[in-house]
PDB file of N, CA and C in Angstrom:
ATOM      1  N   UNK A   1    -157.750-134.479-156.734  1.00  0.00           N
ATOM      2  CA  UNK A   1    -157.061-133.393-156.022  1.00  0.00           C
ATOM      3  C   UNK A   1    -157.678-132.017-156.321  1.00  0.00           C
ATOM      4  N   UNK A   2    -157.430-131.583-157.641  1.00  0.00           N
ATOM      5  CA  UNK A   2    -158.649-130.608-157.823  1.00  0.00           C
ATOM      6  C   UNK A   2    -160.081-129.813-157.146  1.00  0.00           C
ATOM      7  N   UNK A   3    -160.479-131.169-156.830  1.00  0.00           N
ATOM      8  CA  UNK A   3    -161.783-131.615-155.809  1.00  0.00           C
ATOM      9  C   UNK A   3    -161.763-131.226-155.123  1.00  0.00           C
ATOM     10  N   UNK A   4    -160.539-131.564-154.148  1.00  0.00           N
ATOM     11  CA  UNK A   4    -160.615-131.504-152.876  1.00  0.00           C
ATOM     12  C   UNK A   4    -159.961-129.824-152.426  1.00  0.00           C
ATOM     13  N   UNK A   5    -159.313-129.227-153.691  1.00  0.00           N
ATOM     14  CA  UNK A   5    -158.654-127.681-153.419  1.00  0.00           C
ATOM     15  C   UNK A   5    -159.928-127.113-153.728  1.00  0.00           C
ATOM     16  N   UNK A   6    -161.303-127.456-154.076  1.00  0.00           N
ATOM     17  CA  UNK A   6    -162.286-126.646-154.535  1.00  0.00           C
ATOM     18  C   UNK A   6    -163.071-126.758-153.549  1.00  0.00           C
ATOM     19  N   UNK A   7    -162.811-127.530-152.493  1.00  0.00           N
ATOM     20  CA  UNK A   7    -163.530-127.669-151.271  1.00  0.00           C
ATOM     21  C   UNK A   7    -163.100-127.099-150.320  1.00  0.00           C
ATOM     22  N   UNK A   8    -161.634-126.737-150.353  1.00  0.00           N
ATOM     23  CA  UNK A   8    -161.051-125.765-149.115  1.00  0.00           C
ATOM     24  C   UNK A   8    -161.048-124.614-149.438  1.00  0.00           C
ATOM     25  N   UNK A   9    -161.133-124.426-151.248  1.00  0.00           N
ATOM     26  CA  UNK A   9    -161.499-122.897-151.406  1.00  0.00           C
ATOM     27  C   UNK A   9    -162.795-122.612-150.916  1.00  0.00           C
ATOM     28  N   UNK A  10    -163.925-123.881-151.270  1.00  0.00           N
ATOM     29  CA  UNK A  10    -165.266-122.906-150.794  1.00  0.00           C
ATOM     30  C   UNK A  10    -165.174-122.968-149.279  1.00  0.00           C
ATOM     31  N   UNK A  11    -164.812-124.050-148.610  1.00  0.00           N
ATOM     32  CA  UNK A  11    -165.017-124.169-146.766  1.00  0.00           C
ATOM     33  C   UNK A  11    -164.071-122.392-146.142  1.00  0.00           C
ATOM     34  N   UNK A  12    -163.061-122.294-147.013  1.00  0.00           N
ATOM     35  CA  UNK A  12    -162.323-120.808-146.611  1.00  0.00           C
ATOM     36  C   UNK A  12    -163.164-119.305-146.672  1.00  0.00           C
ATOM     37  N   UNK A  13    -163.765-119.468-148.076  1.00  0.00           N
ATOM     38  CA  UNK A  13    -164.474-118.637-148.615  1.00  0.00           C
ATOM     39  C   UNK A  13    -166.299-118.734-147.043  1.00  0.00           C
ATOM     40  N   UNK A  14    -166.631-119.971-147.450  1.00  0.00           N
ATOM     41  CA  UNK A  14    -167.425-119.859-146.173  1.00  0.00           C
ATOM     42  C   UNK A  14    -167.346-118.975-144.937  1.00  0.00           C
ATOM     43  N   UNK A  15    -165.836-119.579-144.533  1.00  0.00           N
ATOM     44  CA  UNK A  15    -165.610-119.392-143.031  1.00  0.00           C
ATOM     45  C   UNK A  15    -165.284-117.518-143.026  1.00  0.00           C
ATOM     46  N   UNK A  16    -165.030-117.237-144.290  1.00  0.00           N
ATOM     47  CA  UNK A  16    -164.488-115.405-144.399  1.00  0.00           C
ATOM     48  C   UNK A  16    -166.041-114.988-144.501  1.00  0.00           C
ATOM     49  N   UNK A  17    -166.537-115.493-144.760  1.00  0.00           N
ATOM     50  CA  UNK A  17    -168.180-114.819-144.931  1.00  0.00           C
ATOM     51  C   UNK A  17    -168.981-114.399-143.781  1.00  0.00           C
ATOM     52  N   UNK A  18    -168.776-116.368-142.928  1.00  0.00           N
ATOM     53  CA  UNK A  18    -169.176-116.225-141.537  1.00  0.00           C
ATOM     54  C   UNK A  18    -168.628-115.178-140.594  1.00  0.00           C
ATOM     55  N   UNK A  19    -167.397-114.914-140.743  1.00  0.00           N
ATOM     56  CA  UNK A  19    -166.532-114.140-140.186  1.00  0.00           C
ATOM     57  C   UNK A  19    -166.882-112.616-140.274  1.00  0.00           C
ATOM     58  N   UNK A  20    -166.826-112.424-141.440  1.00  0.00           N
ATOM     59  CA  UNK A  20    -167.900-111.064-142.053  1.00  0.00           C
ATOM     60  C   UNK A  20    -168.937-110.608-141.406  1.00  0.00           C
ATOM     61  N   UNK A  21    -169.771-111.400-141.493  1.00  0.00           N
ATOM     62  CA  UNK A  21    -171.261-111.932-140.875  1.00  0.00           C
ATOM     63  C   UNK A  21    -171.065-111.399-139.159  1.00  0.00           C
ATOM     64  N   UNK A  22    -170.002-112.060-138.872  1.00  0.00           N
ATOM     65  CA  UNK A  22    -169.880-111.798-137.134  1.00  0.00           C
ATOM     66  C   UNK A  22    -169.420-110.494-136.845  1.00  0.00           C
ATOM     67  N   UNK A  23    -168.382-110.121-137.709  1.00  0.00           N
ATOM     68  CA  UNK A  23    -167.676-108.901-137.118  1.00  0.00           C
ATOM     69  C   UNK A  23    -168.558-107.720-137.477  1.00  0.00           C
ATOM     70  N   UNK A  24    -169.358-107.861-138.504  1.00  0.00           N
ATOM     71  CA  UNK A  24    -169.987-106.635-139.411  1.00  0.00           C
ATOM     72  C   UNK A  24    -170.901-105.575-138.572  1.00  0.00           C
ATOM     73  N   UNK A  25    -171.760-106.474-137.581  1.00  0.00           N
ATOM     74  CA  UNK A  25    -172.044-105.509-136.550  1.00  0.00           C
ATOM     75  C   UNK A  25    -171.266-104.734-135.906  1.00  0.00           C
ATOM     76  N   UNK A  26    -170.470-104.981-135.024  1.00  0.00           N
ATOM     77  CA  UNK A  26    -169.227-104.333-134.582  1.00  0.00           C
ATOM     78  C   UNK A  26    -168.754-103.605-135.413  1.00  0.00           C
ATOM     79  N   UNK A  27    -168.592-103.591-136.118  1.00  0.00           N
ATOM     80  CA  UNK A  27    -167.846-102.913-137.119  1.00  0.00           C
ATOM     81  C   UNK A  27    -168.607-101.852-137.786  1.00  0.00           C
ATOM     82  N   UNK A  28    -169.919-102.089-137.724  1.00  0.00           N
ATOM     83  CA  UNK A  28    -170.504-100.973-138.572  1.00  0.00           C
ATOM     84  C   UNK A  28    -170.564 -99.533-138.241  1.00  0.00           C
ATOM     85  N   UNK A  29    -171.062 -99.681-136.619  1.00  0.00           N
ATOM     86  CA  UNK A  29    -170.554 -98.268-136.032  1.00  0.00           C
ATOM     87  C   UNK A  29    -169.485 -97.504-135.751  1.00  0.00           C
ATOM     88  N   UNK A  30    -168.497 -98.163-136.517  1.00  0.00           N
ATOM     89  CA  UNK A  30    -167.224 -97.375-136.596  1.00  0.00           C
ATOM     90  C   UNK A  30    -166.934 -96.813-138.164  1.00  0.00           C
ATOM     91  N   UNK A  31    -167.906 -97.468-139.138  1.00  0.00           N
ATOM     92  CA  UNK A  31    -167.856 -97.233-140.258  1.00  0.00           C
ATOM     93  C   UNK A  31    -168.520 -95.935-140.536  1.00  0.00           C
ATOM     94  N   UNK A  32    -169.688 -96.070-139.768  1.00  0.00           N
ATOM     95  CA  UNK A  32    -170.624 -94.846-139.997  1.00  0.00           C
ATOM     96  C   UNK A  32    -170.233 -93.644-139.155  1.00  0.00           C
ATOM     97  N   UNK A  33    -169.368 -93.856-138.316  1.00  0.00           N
ATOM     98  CA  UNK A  33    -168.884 -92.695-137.739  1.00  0.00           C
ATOM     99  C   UNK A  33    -167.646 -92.074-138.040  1.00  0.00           C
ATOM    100  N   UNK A  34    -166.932 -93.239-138.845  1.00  0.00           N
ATOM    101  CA  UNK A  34    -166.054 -92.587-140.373  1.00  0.00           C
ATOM    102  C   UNK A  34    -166.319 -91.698-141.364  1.00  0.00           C
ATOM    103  N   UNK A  35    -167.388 -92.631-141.997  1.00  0.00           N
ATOM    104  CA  UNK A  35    -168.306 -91.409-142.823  1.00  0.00           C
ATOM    105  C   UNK A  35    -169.430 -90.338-142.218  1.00  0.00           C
ATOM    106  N   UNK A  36    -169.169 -89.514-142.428  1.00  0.00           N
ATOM    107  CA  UNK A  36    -169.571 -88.522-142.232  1.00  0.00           C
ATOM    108  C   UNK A  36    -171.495 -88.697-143.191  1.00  0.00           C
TER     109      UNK A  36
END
């Protein structure tokens, strides 16, 4: 059981990365036009 919660932590952790990964473009030009 252990096992298998260390596998949905990393498949979660993955999928927030990928997710990262996708939005980060989009997202960046709103960042940089935050900061000054």
């Amino acid at each position: 059981e252990p096992f298998r919660t260390g596998v949905l932590q990393n498949s979660f952790l993955l999928h927030l990365s990928f997710g990262l990964v996708t939005f980060l473009p989009s997202l960046k030009p709103k960042i940089v036009h935050l900061v000054p």
